[in-house]
Protein backbone atom coordinates (compact mmCIF):
# COMPACT_ATOMS: atom_id res chain seq x y z
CA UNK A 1 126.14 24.93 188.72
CA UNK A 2 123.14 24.68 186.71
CA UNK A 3 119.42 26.61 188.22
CA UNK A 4 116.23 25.54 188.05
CA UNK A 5 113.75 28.36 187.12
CA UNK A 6 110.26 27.82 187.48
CA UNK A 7 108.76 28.85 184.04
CA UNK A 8 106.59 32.22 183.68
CA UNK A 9 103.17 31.86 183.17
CA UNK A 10 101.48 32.68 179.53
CA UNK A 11 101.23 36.54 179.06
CA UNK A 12 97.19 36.97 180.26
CA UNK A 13 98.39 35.05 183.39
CA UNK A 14 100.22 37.60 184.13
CA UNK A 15 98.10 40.34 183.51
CA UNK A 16 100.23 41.45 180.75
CA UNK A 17 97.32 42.33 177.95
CA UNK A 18 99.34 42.21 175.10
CA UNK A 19 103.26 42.99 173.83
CA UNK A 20 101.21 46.93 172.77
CA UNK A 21 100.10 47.08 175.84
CA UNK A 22 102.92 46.45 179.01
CA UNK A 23 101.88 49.44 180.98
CA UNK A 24 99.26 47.26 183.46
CA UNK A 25 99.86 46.02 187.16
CA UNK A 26 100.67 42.76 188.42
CA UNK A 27 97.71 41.25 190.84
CA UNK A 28 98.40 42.91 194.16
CA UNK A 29 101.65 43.65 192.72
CA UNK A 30 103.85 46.02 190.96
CA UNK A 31 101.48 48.93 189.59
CA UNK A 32 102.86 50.48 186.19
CA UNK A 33 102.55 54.24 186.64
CA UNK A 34 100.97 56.83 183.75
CA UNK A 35 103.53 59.44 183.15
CA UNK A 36 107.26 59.43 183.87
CA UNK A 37 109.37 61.89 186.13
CA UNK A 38 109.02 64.52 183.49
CA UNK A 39 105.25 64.41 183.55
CA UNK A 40 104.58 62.53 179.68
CA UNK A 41 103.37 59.10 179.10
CA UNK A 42 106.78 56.43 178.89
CA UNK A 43 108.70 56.12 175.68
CA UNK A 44 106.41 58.97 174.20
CA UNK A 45 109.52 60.43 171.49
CA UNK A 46 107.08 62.79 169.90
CA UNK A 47 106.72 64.95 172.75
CA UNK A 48 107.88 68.39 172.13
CA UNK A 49 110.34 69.24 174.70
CA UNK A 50 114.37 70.39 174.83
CA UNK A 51 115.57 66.56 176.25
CA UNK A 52 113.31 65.10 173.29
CA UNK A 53 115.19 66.58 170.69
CA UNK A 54 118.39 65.70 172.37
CA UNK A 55 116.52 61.87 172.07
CA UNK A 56 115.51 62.32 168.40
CA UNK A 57 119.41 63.76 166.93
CA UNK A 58 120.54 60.53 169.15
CA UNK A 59 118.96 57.83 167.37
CA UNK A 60 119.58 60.17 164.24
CA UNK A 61 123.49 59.64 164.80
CA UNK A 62 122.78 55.65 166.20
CA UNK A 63 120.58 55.11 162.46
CA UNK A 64 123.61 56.44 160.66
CA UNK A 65 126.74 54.89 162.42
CA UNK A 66 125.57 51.32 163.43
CA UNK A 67 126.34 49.30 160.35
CA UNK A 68 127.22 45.36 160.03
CA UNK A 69 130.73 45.75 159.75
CA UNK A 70 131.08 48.83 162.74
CA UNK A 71 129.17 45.81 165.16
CA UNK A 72 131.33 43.27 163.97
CA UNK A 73 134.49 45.14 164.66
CA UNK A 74 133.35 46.38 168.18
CA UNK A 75 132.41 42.85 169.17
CA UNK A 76 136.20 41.81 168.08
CA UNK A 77 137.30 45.20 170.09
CA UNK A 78 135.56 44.68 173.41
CA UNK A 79 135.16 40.87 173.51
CA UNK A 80 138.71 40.87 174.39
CA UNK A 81 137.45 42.41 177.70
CA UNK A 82 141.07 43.80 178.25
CA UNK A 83 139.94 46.94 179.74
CA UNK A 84 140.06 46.58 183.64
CA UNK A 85 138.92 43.89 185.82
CA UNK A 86 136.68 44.07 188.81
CA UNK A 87 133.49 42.65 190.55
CA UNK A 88 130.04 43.06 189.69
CA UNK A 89 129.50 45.54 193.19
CA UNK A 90 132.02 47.98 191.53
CA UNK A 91 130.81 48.26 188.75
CA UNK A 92 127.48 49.47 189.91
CA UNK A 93 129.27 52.22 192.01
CA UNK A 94 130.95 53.42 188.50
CA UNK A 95 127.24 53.80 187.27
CA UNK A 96 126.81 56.78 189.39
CA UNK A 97 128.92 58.71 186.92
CA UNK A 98 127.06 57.58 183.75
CA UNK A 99 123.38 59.50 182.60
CA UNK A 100 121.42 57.67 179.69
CA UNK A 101 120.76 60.84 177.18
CA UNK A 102 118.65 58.18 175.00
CA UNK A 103 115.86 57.51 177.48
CA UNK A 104 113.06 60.04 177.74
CA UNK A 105 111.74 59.20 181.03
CA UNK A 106 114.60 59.63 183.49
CA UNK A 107 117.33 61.77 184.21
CA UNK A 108 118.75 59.82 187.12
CA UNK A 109 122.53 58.11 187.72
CA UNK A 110 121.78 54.60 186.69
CA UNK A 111 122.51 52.94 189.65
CA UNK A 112 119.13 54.14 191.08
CA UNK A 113 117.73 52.58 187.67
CA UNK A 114 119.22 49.25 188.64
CA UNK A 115 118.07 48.97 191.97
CA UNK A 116 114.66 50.16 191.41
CA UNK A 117 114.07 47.82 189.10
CA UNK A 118 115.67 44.56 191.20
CA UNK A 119 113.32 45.92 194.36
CA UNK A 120 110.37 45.94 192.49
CA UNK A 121 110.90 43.01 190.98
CA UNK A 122 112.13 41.40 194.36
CA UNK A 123 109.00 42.48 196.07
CA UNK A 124 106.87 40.69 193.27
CA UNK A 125 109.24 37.32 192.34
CA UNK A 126 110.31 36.83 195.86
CA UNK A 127 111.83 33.02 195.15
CA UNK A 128 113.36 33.82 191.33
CA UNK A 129 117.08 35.80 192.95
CA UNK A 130 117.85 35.01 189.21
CA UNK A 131 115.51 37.28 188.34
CA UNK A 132 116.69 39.82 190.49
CA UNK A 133 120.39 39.91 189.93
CA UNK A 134 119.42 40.06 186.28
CA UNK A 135 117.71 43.63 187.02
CA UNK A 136 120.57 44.61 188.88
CA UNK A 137 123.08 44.27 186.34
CA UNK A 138 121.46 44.94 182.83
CA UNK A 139 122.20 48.08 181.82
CA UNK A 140 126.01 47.49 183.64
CA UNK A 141 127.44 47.82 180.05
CA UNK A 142 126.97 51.95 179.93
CA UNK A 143 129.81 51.54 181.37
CA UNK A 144 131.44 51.59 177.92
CA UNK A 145 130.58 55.53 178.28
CA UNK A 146 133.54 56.27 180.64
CA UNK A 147 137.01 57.40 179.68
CA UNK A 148 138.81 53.51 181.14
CA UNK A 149 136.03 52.26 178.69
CA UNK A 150 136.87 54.21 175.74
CA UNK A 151 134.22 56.96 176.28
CA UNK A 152 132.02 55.86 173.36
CA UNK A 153 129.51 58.16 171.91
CA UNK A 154 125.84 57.68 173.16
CA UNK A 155 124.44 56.20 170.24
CA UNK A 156 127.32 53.48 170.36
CA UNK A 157 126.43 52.30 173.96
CA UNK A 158 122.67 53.13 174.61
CA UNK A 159 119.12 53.64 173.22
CA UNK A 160 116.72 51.25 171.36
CA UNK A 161 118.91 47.93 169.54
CA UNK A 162 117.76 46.05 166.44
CA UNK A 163 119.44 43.50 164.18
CA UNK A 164 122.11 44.46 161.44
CA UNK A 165 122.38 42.42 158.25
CA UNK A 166 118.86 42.56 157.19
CA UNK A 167 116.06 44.65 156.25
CA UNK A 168 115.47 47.70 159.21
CA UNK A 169 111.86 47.29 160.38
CA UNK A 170 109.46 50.09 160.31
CA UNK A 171 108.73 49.70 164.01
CA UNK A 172 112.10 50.70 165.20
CA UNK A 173 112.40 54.42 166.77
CA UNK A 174 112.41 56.96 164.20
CA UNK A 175 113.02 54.74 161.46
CA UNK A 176 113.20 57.44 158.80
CA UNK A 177 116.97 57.97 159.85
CA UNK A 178 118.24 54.87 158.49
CA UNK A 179 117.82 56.35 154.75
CA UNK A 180 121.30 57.34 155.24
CA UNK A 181 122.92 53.77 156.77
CA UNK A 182 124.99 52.18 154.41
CA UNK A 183 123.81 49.44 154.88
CA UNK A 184 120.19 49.75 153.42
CA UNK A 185 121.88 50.05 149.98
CA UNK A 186 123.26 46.73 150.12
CA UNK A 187 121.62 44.21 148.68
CA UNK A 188 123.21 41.41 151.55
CA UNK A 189 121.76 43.50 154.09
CA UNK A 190 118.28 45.08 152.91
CA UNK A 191 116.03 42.21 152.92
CA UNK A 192 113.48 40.42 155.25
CA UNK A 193 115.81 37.72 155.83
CA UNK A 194 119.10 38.98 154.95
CA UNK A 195 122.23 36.80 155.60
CA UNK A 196 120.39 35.06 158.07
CA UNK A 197 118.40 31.80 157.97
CA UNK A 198 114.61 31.32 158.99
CA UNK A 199 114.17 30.39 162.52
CA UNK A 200 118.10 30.88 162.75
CA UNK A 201 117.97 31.87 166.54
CA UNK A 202 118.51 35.13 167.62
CA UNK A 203 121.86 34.03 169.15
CA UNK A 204 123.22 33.95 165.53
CA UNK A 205 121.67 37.60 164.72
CA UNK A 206 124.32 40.83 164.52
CA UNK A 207 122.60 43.11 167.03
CA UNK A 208 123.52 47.14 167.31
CA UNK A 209 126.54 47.72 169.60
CA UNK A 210 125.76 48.89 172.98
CA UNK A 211 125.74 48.18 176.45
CA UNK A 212 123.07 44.98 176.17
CA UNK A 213 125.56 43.34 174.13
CA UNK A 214 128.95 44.39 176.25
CA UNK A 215 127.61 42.91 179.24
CA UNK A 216 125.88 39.92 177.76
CA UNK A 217 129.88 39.36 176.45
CA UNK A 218 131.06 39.95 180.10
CA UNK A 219 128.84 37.78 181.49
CA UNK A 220 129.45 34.86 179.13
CA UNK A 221 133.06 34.95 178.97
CA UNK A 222 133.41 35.24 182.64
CA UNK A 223 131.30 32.06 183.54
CA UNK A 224 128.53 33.39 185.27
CA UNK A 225 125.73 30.41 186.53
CA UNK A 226 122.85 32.62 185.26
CA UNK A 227 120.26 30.89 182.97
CA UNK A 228 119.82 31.56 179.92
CA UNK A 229 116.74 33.75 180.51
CA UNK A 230 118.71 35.71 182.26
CA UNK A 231 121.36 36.08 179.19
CA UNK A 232 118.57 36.44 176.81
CA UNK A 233 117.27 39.39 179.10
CA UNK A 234 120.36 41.36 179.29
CA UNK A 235 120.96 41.28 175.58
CA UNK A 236 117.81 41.62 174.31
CA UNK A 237 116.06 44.23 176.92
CA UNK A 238 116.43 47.13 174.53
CA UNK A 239 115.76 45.35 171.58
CA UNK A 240 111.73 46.86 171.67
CA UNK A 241 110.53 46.25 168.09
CA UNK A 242 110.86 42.61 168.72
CA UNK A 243 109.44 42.47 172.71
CA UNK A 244 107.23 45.77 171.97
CA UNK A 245 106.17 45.53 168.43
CA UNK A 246 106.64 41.44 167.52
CA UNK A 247 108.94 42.45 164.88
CA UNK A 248 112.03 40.36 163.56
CA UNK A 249 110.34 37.04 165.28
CA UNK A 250 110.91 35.27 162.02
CA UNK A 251 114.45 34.69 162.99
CA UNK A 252 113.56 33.32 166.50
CA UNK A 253 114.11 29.56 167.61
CA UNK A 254 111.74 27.81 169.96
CA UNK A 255 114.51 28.83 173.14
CA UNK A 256 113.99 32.16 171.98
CA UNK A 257 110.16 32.10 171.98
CA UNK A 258 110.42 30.74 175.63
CA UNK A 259 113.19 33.34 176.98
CA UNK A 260 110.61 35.66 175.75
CA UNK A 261 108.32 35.49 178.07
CA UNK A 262 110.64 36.57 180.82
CA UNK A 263 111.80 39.67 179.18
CA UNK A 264 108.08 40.26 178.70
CA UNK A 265 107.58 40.32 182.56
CA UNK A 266 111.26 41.88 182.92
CA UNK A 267 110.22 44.75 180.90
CA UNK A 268 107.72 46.11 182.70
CA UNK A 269 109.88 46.57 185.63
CA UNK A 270 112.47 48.22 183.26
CA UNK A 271 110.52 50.71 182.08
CA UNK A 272 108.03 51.30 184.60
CA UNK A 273 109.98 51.68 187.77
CA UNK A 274 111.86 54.41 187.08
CA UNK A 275 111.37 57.13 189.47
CA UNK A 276 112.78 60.48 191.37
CA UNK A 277 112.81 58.45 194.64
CA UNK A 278 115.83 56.78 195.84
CA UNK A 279 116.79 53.03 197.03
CA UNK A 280 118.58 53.03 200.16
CA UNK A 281 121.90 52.08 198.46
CA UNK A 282 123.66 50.84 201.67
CA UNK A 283 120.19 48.94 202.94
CA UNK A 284 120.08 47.06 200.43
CA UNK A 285 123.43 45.96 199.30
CA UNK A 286 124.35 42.81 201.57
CA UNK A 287 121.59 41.18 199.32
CA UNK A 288 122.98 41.91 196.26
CA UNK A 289 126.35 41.21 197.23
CA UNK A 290 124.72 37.77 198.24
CA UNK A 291 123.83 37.39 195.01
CA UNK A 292 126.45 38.15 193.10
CA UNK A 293 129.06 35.85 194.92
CA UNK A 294 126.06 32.72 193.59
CA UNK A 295 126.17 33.84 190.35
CA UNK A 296 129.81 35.48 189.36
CA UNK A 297 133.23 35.04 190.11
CA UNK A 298 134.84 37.73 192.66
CA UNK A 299 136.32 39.74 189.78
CA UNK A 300 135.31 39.57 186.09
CA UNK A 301 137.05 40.50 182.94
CA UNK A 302 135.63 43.80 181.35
């Protein structure tokens, strides 16, 4: 089954000022709030508290371990997806169990995450259910955190992704750590281009293992009717230095420029919605479920 999305309009159409500057509102829409549950301003990882130095030794340990050849081995592991199978529904439930120790603005089970993010969106994109099945089941991959998954460490599974086999850009989240990757010695690996191509496509770019990656595998392999917005969304929502800071869009094809501009309006919702109050998980799960039989087969591969 092939879907017709309507295509998003340019950036100022959507009120979205620039890729700096995502905190704004959508016209009567979805208002972006100024501080997060803990009372700072959104991905703010210079602010001195306890939880932000459990955020800064993360992406110290993520800068270290995620090399070239560790992805490449973990994409061979998992794309097996020999690890359980099950539907799309329960693997949202298994979310409850799984805390993001990466992500400075909430402390919540990610389920809440999830569903925050598909309402708001919902309430704003009314006619793209694409759109809103995407929110639901982007960050589905933390998954890899629990004990049937292989309990991974954090920094294998969640935080901030950029490319491997090239140069690391300066924009990326407390760059300074990767003085002591492996990688940045090798001369394959440590420049602009690397082993990659000009305008390659981002599909053909080694990205940091984690949970955008697991379930972009899942939902591939498993045949899901999704576009390919939606794909591009769920691999590439943590990948910030390109959708934040325009970095690594030398290696981007002219799909990749396009699929852009949804994760530009996607990530506002991502970020911004995340909150102390709850979704009314039972209220609003027919929908979903509605969704997710379109879209997926009853039980998927993992």
């Amino acid at each position: 089954m092939s879907v017709l999305i309507e295509q998003p309009l340019t950036l100022p159409q959507l009120g979205l000022l620039s890729m700096e500057d995502e905190k704004v509102s959508s016209q009567g829409g979805f208002e972006a709030p100024d501080i997060n549950a803990f009372g700072q301003t959104f991905r703010d990882y210079n602010a001195e508290s306890e939880r932000q130095k459990g955020v800064e030794e993360f992406y110290r340990l993520q800068h270290i371990n995620q090399t070239y050849d560790y992805v490449k081995r973990m994409r061979e592991e998992y794309g097996k997806l020999d690890k359980m199978e099950m539907s799309i529904w329960e693997c949202c439930e298994l979310l409850n169990e799984v805390v993001d120790e990466s992500d400075p603005d909430l402390d919540e089970p990610q389920i809440q995450h999830l569903l925050q993010s598909a309402e708001a969106i919902r309430k704003d994109y009314p006619d793209q259910d694409w759109l809103h099945l995407t929110a639901l089941i982007h960050d589905l991959g933390k998954v890899l955190l629990l004990p049937k998954f292989g309990e991974l460490p954090q920094w294998a599974v969640v935080g901030d992704t950029f490319p491997l086999g090239c140069a690391f850009d300066e924009s990326n989240v407390h760059h300074k750590y990767f003085k002591e990757n492996s990688d940045i010695n090798n001369p394959k690996y440590n420049t602009k281009n690397g082993v990659y191509q000009q305008g390659c496509g981002l599909d053909n770019v080694v990205m940091s293992w984690g949970h955008d990656d697991y379930m972009y595998l899942v939902a591939k392999e498993n045949g899901t009717t999704l576009p390919s917005a939606a794909l591009f969304i769920i691999r590439y929502h943590s990948f910030y230095p390109l959708h934040r800071n325009a970095a690594y869009t030398h290696l981007m094809n002219e799909e990749d420029r396009e699929n852009l501009n949804w994760l530009h309006i996607f990530n506002k919702y991502d970020l911004y919605s995340k909150s102390k109050v709850h979704v009314d998980v039972e209220k609003v799960k027919p929908y979903y479920i509605s969704l997710i039989n379109k879209y997926f087969p009853e039980k998927l591969r993992w």
